[in-house]
Protein backbone atom coordinates (compact mmCIF):
# COMPACT_ATOMS: atom_id res chain seq x y z
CA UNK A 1 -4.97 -27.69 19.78
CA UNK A 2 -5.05 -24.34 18.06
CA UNK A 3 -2.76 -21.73 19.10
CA UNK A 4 -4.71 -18.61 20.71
CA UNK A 5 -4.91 -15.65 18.31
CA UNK A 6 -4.83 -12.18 19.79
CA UNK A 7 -6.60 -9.81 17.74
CA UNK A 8 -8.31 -6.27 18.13
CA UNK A 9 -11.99 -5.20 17.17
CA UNK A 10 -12.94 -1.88 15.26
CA UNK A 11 -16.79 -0.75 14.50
CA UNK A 12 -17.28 0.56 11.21
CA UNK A 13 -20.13 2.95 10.66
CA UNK A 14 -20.46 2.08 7.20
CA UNK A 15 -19.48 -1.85 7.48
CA UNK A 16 -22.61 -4.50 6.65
CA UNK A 17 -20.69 -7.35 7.74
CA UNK A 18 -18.21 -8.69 10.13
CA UNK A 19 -14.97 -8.82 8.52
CA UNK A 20 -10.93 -9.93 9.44
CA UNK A 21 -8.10 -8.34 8.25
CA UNK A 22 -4.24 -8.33 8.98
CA UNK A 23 -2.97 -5.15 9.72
CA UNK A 24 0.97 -4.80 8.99
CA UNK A 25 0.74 -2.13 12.25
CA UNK A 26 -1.58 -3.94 14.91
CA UNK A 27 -2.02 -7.50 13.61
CA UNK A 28 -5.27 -9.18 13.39
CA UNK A 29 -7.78 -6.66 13.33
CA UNK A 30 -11.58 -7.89 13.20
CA UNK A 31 -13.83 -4.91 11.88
CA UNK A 32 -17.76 -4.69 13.43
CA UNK A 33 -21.07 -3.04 11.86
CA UNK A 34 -21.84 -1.24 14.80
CA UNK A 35 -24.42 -2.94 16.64
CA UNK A 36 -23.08 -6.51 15.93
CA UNK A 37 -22.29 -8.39 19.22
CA UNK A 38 -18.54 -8.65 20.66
CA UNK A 39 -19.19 -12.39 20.28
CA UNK A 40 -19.15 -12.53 16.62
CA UNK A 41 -15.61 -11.58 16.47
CA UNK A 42 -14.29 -14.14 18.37
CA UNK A 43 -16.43 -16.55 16.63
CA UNK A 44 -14.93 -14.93 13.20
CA UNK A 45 -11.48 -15.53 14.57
CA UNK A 46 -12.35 -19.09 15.25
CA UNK A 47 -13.82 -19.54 12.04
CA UNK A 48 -10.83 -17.95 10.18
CA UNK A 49 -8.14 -19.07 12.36
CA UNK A 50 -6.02 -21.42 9.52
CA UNK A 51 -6.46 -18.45 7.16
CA UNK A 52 -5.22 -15.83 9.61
CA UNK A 53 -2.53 -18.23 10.80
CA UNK A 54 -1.27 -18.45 7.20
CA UNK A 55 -1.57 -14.63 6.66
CA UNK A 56 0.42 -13.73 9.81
CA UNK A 57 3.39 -16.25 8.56
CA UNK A 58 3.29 -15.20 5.25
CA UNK A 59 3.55 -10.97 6.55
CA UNK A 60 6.48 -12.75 8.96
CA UNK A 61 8.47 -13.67 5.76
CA UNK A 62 7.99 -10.55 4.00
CA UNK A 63 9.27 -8.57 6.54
CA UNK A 64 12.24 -11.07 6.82
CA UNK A 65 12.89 -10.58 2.72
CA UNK A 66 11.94 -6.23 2.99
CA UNK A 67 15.64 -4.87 4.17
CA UNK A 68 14.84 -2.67 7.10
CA UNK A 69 17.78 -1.12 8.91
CA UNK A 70 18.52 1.56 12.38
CA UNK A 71 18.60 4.88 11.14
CA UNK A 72 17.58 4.41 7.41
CA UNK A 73 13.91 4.63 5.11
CA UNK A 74 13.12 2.90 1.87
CA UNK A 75 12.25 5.14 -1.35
CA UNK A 76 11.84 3.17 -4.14
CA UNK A 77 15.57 1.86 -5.23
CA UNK A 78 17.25 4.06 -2.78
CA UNK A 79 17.55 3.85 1.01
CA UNK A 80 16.97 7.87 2.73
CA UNK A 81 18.82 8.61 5.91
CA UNK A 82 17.00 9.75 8.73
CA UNK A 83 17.74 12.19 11.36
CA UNK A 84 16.15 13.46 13.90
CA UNK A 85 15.80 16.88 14.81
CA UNK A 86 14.18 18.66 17.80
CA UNK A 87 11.99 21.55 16.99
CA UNK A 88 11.64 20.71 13.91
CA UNK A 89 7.33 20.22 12.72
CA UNK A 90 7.90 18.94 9.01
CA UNK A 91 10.17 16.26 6.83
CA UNK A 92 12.32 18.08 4.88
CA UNK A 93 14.54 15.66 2.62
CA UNK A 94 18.04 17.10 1.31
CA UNK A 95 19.88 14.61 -0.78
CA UNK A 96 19.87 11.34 0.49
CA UNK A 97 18.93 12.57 4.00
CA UNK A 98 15.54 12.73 5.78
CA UNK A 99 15.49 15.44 8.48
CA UNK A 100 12.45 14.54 10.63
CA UNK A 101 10.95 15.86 13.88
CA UNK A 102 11.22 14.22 16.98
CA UNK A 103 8.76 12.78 19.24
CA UNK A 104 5.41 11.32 18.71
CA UNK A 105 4.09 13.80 15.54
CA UNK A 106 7.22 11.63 13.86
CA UNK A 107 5.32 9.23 11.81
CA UNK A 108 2.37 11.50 10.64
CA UNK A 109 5.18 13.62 9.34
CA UNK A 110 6.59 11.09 7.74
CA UNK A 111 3.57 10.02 6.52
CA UNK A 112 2.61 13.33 4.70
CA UNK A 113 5.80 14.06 3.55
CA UNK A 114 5.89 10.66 1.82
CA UNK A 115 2.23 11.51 0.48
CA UNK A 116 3.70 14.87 -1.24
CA UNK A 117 6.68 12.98 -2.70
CA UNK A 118 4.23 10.17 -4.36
CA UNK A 119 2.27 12.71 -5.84
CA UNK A 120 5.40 14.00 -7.72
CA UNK A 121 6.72 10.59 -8.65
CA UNK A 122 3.26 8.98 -9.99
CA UNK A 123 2.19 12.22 -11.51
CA UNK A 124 5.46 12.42 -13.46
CA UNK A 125 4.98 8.24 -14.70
CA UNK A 126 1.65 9.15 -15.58
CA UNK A 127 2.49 11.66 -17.73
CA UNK A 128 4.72 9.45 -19.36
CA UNK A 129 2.75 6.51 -19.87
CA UNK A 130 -0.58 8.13 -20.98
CA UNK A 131 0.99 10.36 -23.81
CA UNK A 132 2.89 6.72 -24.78
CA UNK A 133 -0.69 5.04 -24.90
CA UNK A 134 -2.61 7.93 -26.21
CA UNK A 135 -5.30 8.20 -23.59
CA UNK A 136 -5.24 10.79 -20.50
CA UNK A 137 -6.39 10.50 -17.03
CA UNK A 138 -8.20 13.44 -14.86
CA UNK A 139 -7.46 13.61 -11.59
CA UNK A 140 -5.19 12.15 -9.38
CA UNK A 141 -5.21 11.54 -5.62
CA UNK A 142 -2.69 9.66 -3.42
CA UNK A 143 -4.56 7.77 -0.12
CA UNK A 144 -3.46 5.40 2.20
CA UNK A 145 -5.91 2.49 1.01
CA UNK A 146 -5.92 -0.77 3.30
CA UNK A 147 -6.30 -3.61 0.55
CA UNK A 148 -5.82 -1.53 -2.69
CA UNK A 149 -2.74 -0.74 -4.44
CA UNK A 150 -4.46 1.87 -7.03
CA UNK A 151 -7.66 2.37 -8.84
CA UNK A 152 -8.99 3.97 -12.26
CA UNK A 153 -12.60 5.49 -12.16
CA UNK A 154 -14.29 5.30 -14.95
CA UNK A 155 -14.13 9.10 -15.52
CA UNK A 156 -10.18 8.76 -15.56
CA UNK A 157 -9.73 9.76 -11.90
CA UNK A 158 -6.72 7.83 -10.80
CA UNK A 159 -5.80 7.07 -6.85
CA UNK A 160 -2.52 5.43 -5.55
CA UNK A 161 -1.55 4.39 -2.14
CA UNK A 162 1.36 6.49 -1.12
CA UNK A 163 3.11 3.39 0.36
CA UNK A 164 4.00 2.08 -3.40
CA UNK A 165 7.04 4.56 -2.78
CA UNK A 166 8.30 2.04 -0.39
CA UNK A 167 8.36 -0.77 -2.89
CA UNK A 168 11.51 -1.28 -5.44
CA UNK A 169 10.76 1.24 -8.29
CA UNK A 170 9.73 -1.36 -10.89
CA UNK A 171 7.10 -2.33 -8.83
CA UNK A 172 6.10 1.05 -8.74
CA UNK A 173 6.22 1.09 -12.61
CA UNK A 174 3.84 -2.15 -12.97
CA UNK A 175 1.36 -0.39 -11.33
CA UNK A 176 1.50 2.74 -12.97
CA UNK A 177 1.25 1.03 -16.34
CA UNK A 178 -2.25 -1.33 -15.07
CA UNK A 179 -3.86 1.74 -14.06
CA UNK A 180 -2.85 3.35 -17.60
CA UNK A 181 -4.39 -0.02 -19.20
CA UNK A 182 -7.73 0.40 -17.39
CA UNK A 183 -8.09 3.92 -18.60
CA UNK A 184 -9.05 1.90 -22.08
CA UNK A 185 -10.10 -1.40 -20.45
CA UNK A 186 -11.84 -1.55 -17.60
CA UNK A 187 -12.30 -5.19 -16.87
CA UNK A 188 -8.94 -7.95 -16.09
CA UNK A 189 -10.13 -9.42 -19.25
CA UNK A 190 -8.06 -11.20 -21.88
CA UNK A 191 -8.04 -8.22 -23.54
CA UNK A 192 -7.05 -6.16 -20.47
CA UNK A 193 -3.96 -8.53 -19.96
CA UNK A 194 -3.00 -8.33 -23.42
CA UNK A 195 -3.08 -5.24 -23.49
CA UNK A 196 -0.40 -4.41 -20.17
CA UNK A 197 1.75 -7.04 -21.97
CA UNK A 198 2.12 -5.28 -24.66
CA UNK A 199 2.60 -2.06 -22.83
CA UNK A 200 4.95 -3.45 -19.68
CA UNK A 201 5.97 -6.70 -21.10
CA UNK A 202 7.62 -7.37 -17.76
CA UNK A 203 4.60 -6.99 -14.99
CA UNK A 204 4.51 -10.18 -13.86
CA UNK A 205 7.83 -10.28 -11.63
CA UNK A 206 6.81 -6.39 -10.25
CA UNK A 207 3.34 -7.89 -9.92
CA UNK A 208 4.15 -11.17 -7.77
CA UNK A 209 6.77 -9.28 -5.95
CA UNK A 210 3.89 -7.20 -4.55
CA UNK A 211 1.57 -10.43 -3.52
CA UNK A 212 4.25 -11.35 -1.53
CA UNK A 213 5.26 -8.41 -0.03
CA UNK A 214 2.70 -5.69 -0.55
CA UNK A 215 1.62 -6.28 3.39
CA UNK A 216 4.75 -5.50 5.06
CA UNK A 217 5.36 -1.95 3.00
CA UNK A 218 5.00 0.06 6.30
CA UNK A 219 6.90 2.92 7.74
């Protein structure tokens, strides 16, 4: 007999179709168009249930292999810190210390303060790998996407999920370097994949590492 699965529902405006995701925060989280019936989540969680079963184990296991300690935060290849201050409205980072306000408006500050510092640190890999490759990009936003790492527009508008900054730095790297690649090919081609070889000849450890534990990268 299969194992209950607790799960939440969330309508979407904008959403056509029923969909289930895992969400790092809240676990299964089935998302609505608006005036579909309460019944068709269940029934998607029934449906879905060895898939979702599988998911939740495999998020388990990555937060078993992620190092997560009392009192610390990840940043790429270094571990920040924290402590907590009264009073205090904004993250303010000195060293390897994270001074961070107490109470609930904790992890939005967090949040944004981590937002501000992957602006600095993809900007500044950007940089570097577009005037290596010879192309340039146009804008660049950092967001807080649920099932994308980064994206290139075809205009050269580049986004990147502010939580990359809680991944080892090389993974960070990787996915600098595909975004760079898709500036000149837009497809995952042959071509495209030749073409990140030859720029960042080691992606494919950075890029597994991220499969595997891209879903627990959560404050």
């Amino acid at each position: 007999m299969t194992p209950e699965i607790a799960y939440r529902v969330r309508r979407a405006p904008k959403a056509r179709r029923v969909r289930v995701r895992i969400d790092p925060h809240h676990g299964v989280e089935v998302v609505l168009p608006m005036r579909a019936p309460e019944r068709a989540a269940a029934a998607a969680v029934r449906e879905l249930a060895p898939w979702i079963t599988r998911r939740l184990e495999e998020l388990a296991l990555a937060r078993e292999r992620i190092p997560r300690g009392q009192g610390w935060l990840p940043y790429l290849d270094q571990r920040l810190a924290i402590v907590v201050e009264l009073g205090r409205s904004r993250v303010h980072r000195r060293a390897n210390t994270l001074f961070v306000p107490g109470g609930p408006g904790a992890p939005a500050a967090l949040e944004r303060w981590y937002r501000g510092a992957a602006r600095e640190e993809i900007a500044r890999r950007l940089d570097r790998a577009t005037a290596l490759a010879g192309t340039h990009y146009t804008s660049l936003s950092i967001r807080n996407q649920r099932t994308r790492w980064a994206s290139c527009a075809s205009g050269g508008a580049m986004s990147f999920n502010w939580r990359l900054l809680l991944a080892p730095e090389r993974v960070l790297d990787y996915v600098v370097w595909h975004e760079v690649c898709h500036l000149e090919i837009a497809d995952h081609s042959p071509r495209f994949w030749a073409l990140l070889e030859r720029r960042c000849p080691d992606w494919r450890e950075p890029a597994a590492w991220l499969r595997q534990n891209g879903s627990a990268l959560v404050l």
